[in-house]
Protein backbone atom coordinates (compact mmCIF):
# COMPACT_ATOMS: atom_id res chain seq x y z
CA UNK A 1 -3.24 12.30 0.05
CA UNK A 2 -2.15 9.75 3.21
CA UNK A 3 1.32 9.51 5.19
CA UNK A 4 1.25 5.57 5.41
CA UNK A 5 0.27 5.32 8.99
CA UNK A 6 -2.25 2.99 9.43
CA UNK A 7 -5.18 3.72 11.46
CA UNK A 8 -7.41 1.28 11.64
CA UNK A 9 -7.82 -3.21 10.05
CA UNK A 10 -10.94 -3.04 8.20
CA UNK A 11 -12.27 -6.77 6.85
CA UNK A 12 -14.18 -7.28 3.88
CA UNK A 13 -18.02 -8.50 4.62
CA UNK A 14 -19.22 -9.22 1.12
CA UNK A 15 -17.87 -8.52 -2.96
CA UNK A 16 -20.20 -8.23 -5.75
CA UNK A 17 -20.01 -7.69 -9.30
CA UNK A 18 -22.51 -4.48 -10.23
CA UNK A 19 -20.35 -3.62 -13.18
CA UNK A 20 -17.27 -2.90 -11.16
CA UNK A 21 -16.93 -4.46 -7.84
CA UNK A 22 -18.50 -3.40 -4.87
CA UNK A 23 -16.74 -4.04 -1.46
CA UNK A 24 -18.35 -3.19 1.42
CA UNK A 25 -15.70 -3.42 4.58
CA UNK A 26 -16.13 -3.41 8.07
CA UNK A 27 -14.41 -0.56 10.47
CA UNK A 28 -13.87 0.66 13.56
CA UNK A 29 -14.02 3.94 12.44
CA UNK A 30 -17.07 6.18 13.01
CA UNK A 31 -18.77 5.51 9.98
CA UNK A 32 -21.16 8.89 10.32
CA UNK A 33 -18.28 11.55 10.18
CA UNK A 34 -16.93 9.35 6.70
CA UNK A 35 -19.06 11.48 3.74
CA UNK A 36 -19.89 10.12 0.73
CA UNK A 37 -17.04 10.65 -1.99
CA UNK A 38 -14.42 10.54 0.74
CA UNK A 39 -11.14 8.78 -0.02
CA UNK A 40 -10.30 6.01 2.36
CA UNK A 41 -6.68 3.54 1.68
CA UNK A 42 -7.43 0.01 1.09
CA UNK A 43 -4.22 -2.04 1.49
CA UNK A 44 -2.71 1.42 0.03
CA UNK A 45 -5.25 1.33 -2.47
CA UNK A 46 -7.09 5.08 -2.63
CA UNK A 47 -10.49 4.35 -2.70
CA UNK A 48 -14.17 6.53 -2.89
CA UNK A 49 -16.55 5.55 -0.67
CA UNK A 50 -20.03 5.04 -1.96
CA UNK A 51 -22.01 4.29 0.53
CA UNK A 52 -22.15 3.62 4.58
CA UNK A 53 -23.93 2.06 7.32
CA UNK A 54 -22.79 1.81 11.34
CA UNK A 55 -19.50 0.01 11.05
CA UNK A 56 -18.92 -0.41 7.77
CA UNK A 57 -18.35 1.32 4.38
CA UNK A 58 -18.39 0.83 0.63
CA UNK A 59 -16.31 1.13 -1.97
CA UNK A 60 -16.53 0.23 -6.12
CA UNK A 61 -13.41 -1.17 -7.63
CA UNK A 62 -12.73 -1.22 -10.88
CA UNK A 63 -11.81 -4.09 -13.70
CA UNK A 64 -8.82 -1.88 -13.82
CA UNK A 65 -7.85 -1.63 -10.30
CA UNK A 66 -8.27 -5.21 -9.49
CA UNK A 67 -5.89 -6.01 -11.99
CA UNK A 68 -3.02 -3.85 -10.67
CA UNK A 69 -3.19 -4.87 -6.99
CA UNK A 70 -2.56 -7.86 -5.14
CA UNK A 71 -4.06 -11.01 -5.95
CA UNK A 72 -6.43 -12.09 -3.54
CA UNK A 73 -6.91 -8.52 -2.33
CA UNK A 74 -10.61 -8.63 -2.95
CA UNK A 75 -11.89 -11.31 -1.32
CA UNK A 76 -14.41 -11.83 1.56
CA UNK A 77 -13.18 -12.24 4.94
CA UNK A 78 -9.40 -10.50 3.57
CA UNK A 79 -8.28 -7.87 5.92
CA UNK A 80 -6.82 -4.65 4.88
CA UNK A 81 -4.49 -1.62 6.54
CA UNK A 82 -6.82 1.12 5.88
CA UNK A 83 -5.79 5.27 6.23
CA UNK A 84 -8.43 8.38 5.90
CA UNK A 85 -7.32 10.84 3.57
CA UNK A 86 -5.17 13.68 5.16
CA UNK A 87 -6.52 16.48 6.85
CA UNK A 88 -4.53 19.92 6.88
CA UNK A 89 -2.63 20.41 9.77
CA UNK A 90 -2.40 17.25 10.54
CA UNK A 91 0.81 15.34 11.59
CA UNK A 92 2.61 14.04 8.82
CA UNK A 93 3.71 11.05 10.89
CA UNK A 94 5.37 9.10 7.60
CA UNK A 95 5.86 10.55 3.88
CA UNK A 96 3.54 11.65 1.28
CA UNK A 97 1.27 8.50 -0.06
CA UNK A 98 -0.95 9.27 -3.02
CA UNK A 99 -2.50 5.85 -2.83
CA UNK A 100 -1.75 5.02 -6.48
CA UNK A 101 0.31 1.35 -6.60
CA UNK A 102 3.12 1.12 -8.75
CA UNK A 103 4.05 -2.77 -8.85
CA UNK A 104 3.02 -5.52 -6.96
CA UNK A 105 6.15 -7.36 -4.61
CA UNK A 106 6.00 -10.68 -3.10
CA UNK A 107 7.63 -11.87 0.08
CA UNK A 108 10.18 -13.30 -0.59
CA UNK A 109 11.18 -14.51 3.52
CA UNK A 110 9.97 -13.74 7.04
CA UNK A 111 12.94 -13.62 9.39
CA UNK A 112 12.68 -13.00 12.99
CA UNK A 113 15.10 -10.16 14.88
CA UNK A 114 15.00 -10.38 18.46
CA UNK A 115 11.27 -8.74 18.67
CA UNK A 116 10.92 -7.86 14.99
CA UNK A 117 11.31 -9.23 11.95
CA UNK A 118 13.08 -9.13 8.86
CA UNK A 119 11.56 -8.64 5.72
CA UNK A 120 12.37 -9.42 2.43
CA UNK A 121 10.44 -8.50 -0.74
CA UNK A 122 11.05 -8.93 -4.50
CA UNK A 123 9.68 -6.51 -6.60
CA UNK A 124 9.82 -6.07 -10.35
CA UNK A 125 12.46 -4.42 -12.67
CA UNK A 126 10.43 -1.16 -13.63
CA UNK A 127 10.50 0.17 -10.16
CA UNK A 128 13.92 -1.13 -8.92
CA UNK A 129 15.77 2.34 -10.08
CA UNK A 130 13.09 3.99 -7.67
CA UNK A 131 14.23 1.66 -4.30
CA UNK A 132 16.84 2.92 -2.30
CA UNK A 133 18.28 1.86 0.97
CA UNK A 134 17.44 4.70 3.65
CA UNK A 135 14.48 5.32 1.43
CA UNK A 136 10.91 5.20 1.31
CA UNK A 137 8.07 2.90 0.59
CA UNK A 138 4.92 1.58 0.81
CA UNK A 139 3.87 -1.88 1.50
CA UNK A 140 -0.01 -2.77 1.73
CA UNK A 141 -0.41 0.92 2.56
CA UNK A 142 2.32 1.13 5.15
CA UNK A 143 4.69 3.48 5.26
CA UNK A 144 8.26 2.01 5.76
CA UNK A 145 12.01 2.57 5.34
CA UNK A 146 14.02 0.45 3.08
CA UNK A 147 17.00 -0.91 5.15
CA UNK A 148 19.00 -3.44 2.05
CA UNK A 149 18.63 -3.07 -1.59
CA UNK A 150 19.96 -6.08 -4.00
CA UNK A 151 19.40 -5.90 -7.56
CA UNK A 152 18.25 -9.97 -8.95
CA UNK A 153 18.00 -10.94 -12.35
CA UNK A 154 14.15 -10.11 -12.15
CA UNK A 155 14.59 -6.86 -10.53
CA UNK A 156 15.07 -6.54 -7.06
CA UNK A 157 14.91 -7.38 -3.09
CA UNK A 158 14.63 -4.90 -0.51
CA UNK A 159 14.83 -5.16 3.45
CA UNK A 160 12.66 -4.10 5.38
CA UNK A 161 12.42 -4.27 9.53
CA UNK A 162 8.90 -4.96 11.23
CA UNK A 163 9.11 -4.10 14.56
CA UNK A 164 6.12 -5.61 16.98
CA UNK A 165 3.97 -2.08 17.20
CA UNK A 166 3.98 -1.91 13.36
CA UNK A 167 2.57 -5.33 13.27
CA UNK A 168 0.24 -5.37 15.81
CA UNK A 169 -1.32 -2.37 14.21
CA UNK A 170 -1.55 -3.62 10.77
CA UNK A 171 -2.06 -6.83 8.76
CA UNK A 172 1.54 -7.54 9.02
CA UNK A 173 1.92 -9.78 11.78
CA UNK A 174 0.39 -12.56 9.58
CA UNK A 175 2.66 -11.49 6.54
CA UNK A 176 4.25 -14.76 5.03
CA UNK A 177 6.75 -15.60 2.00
CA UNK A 178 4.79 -15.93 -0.99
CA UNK A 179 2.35 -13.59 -0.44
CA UNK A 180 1.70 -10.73 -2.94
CA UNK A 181 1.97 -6.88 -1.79
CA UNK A 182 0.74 -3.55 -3.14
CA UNK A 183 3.81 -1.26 -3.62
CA UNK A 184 3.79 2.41 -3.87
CA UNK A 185 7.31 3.78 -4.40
CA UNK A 186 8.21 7.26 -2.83
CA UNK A 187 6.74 10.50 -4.98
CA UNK A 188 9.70 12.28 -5.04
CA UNK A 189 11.73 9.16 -6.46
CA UNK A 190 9.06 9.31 -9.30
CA UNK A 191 9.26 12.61 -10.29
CA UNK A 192 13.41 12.26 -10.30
CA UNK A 193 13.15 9.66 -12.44
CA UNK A 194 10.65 12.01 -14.77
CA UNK A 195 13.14 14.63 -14.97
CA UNK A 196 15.69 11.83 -15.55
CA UNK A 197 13.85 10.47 -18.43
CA UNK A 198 13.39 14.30 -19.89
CA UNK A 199 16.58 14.81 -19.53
CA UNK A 200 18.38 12.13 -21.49
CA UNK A 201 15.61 12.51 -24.37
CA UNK A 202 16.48 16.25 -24.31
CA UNK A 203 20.68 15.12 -24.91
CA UNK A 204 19.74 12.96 -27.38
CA UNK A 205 18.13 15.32 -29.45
């Protein structure tokens, strides 16, 4: 389980194929209190760490995983927002994250607002019902609240304001249009729309 606050930029050192993929990404966390088996978020990707070293950790991904996150996620040199799992008691500083993505977004534009900037980004039509202005989601692992919602003939945009701490703490201050994003939308819009689903099969019948 993670909030969506980012804690530190890891960068990826080296990939290689061993059956699934294995990543090994550089940190400035303290690598010796990370035990084997713990979950780390990649670019809100939930991840199990295989192995360690000082200032770096591994991870395996799978055929399956790579092919539900962003293109050109896994790639030497690519930085990602990463999050340690959360610890009872601690702050929850943004909203539940179970590090599972939903749909990959793109950026659609980059706008700047006074210090911050305006984000747009289109996402697909199986999680539109699930974005909601005032909401939650997460983008690349960061927790963030929608602002604008507009449905398109492909799904839908949402809005989304970057102010300068947010991106100097995470890989969003070289975000551009175009680029693809991991997108985790809020857990208690999923389960509504479970019940939602259960209960329109239920009328039918």
């Amino acid at each position: 389980m993670f909030t969506g606050i980012v804690s530190d930029i890891g960068t990826i050192r080296s990939v290689a194929q061993q059956g699934d993929l294995r990543v090994v990404i550089e940190t400035g966390y303290d690598t010796a209190t990370i035990a084997l088996g713990a979950s780390i978020a990649c670019s809100g990707v939930c991840l199990t760490v295989v192995d360690t070293g000082p200032g770096w950790f591994a991870v395996d991904v799978s055929g399956e995983t790579v092919g539900r996150t962003a293109q050109g996620q896994w790639t030497d040199g690519r930085r990602l927002n990463l999050e340690r799992a959360l610890k009872l008691g601690e702050e929850l500083g943004g909203h539940i994250v179970t590090g599972h993505v939903d749909g990959i977004g793109e950026v659609a534009s980059v706008v700047e607002e006074g210090g911050s900037h305006r984000v747009t980004i289109a996402a697909p039509r199986e999680i539109a019902p699930f974005i909601a202005p005032k909401g939650s989601i997460t983008v690349d692992g960061v927790s963030l609240t929608v602002n604008a919602v507009a449905d398109t003939a492909r799904g839908v945009e949402f809005g989304l304001n970057i102010i300068p701490h947010t991106a100097a703490v995470t890989t969003f201050a070289t975000l551009a249009a175009g680029q693809p994003v991991n997108l985790e939308i809020d857990v208690l819009a999923r389960y509504l729309g479970r019940m939602r689903d259960v209960l329109e099969n239920h009328t039918q019948k």
